[in-house]
C-alpha atoms as a PDB file:
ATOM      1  CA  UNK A   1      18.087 -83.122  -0.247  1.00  0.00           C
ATOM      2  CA  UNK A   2      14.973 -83.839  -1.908  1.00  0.00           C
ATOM      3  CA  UNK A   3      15.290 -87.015  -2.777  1.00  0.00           C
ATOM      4  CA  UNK A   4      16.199 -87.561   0.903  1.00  0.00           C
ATOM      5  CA  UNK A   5      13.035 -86.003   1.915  1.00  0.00           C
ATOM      6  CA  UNK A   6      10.998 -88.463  -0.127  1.00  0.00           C
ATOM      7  CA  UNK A   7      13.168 -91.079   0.987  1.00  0.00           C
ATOM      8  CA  UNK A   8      11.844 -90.070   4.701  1.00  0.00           C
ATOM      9  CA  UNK A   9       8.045 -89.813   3.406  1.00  0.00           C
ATOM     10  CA  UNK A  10       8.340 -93.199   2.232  1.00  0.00           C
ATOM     11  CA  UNK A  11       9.373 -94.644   5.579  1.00  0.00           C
ATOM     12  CA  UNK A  12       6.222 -92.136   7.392  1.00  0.00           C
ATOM     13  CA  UNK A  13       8.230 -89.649   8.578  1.00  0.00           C
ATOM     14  CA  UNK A  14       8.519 -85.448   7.307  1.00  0.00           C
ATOM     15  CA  UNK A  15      10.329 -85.153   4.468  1.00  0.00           C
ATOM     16  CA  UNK A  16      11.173 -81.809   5.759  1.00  0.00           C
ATOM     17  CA  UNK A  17      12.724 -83.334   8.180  1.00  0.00           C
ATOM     18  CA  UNK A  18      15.109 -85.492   5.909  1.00  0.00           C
ATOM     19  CA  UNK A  19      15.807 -82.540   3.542  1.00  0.00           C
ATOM     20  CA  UNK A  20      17.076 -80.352   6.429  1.00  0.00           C
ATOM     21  CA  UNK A  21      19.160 -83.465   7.893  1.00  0.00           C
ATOM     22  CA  UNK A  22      20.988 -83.750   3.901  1.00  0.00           C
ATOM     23  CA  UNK A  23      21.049 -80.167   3.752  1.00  0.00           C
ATOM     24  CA  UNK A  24      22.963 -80.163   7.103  1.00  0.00           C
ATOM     25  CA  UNK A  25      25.171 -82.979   5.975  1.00  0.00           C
ATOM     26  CA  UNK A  26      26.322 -81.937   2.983  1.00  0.00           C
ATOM     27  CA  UNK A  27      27.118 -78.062   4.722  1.00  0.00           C
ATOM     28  CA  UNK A  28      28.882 -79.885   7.356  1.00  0.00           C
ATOM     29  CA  UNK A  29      30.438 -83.139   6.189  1.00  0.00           C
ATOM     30  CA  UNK A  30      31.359 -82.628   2.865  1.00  0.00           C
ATOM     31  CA  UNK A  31      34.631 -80.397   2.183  1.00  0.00           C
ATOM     32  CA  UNK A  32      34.360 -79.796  -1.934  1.00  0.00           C
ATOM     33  CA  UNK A  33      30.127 -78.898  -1.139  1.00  0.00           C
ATOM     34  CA  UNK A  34      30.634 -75.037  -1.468  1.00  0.00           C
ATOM     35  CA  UNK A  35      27.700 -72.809  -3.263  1.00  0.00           C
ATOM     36  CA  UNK A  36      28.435 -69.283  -3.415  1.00  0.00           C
ATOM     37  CA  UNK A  37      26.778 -67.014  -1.082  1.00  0.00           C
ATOM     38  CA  UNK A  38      24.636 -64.897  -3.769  1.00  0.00           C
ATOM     39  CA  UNK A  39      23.178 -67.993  -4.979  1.00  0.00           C
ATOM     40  CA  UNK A  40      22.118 -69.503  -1.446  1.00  0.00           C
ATOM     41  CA  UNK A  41      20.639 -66.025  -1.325  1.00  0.00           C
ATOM     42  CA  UNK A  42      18.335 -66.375  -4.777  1.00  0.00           C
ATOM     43  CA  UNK A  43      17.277 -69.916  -3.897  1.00  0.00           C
ATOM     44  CA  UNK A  44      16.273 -68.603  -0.365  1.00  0.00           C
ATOM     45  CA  UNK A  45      14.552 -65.546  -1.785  1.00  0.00           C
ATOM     46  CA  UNK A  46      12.782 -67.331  -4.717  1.00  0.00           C
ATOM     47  CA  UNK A  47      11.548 -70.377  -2.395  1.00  0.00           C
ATOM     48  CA  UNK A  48      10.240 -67.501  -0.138  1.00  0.00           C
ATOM     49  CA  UNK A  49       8.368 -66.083  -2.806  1.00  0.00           C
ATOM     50  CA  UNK A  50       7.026 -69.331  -3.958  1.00  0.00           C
ATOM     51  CA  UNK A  51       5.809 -70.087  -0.530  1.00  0.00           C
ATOM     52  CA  UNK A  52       4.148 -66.455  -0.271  1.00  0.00           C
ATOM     53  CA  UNK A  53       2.354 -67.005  -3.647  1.00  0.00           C
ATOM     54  CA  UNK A  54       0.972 -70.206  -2.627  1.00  0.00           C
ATOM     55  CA  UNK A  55      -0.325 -68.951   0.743  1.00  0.00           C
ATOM     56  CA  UNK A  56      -1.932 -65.812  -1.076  1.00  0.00           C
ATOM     57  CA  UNK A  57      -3.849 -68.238  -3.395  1.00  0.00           C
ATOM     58  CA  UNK A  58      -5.094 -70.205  -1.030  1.00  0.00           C
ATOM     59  CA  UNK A  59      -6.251 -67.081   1.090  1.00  0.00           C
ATOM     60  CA  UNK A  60     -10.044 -66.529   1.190  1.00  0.00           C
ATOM     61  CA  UNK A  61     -10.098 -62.554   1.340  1.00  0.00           C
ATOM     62  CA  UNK A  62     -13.742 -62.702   2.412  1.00  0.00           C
ATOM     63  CA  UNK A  63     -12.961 -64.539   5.609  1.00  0.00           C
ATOM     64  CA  UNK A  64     -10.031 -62.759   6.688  1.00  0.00           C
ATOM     65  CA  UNK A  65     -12.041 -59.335   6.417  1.00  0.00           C
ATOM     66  CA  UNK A  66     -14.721 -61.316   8.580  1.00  0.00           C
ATOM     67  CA  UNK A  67     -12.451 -61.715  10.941  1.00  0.00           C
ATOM     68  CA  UNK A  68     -11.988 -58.265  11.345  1.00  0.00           C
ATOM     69  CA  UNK A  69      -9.702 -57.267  14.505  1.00  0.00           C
ATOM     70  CA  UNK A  70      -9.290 -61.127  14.906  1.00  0.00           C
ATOM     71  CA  UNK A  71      -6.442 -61.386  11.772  1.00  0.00           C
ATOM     72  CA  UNK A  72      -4.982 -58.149  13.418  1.00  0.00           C
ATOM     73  CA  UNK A  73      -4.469 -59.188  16.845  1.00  0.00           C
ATOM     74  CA  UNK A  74      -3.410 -62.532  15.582  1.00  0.00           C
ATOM     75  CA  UNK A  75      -0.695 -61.146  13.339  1.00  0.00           C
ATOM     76  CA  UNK A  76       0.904 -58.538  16.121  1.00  0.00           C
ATOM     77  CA  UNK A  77       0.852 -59.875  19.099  1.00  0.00           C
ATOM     78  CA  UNK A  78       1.942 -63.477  19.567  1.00  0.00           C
ATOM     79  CA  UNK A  79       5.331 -61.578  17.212  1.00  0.00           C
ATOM     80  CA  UNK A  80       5.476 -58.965  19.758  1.00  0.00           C
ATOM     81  CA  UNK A  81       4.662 -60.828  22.710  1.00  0.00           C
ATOM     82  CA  UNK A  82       7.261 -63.244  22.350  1.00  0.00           C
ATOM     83  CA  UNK A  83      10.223 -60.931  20.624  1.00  0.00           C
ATOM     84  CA  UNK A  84      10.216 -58.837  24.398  1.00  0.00           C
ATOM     85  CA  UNK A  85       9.817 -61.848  26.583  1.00  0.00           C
ATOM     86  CA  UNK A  86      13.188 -63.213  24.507  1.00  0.00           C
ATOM     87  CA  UNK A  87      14.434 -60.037  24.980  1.00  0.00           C
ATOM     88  CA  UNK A  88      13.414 -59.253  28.430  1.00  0.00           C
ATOM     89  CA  UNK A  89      14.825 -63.017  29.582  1.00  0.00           C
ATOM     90  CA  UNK A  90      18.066 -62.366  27.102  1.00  0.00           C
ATOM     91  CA  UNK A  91      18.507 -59.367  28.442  1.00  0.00           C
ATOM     92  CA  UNK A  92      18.019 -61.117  32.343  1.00  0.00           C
ATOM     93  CA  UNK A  93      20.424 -64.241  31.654  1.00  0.00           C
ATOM     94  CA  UNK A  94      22.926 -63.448  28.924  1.00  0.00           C
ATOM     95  CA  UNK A  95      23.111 -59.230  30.187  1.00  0.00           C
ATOM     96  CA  UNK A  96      22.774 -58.560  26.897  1.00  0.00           C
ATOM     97  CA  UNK A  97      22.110 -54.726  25.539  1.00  0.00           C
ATOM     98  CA  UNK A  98      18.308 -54.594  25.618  1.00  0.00           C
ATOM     99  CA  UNK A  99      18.283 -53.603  21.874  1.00  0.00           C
ATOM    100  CA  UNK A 100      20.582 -56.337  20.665  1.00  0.00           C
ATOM    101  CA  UNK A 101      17.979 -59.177  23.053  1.00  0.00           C
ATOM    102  CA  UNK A 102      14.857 -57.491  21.083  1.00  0.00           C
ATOM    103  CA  UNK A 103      16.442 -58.328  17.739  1.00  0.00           C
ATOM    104  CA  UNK A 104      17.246 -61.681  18.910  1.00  0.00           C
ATOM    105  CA  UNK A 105      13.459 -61.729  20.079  1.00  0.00           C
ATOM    106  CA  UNK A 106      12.444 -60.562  16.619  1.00  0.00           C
ATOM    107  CA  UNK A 107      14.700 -62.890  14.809  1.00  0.00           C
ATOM    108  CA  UNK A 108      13.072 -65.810  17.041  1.00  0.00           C
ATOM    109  CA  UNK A 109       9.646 -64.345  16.795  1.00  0.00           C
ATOM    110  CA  UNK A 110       9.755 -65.066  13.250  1.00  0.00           C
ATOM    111  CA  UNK A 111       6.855 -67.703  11.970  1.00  0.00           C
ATOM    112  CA  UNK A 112       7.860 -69.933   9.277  1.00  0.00           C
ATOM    113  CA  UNK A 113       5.766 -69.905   6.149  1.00  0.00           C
ATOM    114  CA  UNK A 114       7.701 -72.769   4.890  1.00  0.00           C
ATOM    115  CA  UNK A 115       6.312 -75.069   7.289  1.00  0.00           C
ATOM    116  CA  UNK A 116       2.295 -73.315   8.289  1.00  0.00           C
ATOM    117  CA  UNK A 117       1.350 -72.874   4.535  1.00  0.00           C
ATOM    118  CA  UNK A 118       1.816 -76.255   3.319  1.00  0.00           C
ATOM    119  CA  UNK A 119       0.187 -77.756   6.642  1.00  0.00           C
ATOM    120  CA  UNK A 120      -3.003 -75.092   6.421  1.00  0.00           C
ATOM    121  CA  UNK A 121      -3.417 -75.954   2.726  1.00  0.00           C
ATOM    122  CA  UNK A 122      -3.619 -79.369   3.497  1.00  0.00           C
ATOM    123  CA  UNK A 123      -6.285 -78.829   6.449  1.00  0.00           C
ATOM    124  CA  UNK A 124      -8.255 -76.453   4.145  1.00  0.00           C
ATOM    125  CA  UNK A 125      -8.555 -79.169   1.030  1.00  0.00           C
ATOM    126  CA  UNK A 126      -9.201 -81.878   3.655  1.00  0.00           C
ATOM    127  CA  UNK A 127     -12.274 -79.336   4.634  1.00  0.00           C
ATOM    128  CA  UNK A 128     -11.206 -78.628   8.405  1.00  0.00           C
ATOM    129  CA  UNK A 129     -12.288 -75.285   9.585  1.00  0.00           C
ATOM    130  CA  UNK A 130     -13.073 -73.768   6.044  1.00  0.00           C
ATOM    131  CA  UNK A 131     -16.598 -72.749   7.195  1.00  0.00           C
ATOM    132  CA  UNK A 132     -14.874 -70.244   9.887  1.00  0.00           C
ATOM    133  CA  UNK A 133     -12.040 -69.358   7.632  1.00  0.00           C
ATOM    134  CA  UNK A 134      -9.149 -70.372   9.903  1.00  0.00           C
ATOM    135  CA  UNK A 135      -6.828 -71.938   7.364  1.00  0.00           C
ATOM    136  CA  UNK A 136      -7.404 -68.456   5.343  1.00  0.00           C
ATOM    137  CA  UNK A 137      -6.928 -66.516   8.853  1.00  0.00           C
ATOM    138  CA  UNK A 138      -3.437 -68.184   9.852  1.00  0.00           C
ATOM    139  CA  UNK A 139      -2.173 -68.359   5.864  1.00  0.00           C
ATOM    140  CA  UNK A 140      -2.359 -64.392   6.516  1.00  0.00           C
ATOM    141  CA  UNK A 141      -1.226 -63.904   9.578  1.00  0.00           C
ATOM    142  CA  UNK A 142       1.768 -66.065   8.910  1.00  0.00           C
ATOM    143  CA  UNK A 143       2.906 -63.452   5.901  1.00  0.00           C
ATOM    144  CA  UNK A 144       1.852 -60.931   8.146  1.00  0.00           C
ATOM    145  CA  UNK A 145       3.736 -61.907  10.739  1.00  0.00           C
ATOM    146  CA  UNK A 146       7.098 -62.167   9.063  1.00  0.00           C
ATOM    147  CA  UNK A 147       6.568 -58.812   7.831  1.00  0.00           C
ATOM    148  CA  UNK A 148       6.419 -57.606  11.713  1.00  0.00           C
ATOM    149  CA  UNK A 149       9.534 -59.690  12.532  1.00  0.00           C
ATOM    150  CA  UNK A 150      11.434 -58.795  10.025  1.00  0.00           C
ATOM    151  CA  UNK A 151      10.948 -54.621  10.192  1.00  0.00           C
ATOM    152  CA  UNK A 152      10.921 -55.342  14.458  1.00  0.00           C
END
């Protein structure tokens, strides 16, 4: 799937996007493609982790303190806000138990680091909003915010 994903680059577009699309053909179209479930669990785990440790050395402390109340409200409440509007409107269409539609909201709710860290890093080394500290601010909030979603 990688070398997918740089095949993608090459042509301009995400090589996200072109690892996800061999990921989801080789799940899907080929039979003999089985990995066992404990190690799609490690790789997941340990990509996390690399992600997470990436973000946190990218973070500038100093600016996220700054910030103050800012990094707070930013962390709780877009999570929160949208796990009980899921769940309100899950709960509205589907009739599902009101505690099952706020898990769904949580599991929704969930902010990929995969995808913000990489993009934030970016913006910071290309010097975009590093005097206010926002690539610091949303690096956090990000980890921050999967923390909520995941104990929601």
């Amino acid at each position: 799937s990688i070398g997918v994903g740089y095949l993608f680059e090459a042509v301009g577009i995400p090589p996200l996007l072109g690892s996800l699309i061999a990921g989801i053909a080789l799940q899907n179209g080929v039979k003999s493609f089985e990995l066992s479930h404990r190690f799609g669990e490690m790789v997941e785990t340990v990509g996390l982790c690399i992600i997470l440790l990436i973000s946190s050395t990218e973070i500038d402390v100093n600016a996220v303190s700054k910030a103050g109340g800012v990094s707070l409200r930013l962390t709780f409440l877009p999570g929160l806000v949208e796990a009980v509007g899921t769940a309100a409107l899950s709960h509205w269409i589907f009739g599902m138990p009101f505690l099952l539609a706020l898990s769904l909201g949580f599991i929704l709710a969930a902010v990929s680091p995969a995808i913000v860290v990489p993009g934030m890093t970016s913006l910071q080394r290309l010097g975009y909003g590093v005097e206010k500290g926002i690539p610091s601010l949303v690096m956090a909030a990000c980890a921050f915010d999967d923390i909520v979603a995941i104990t929601g």
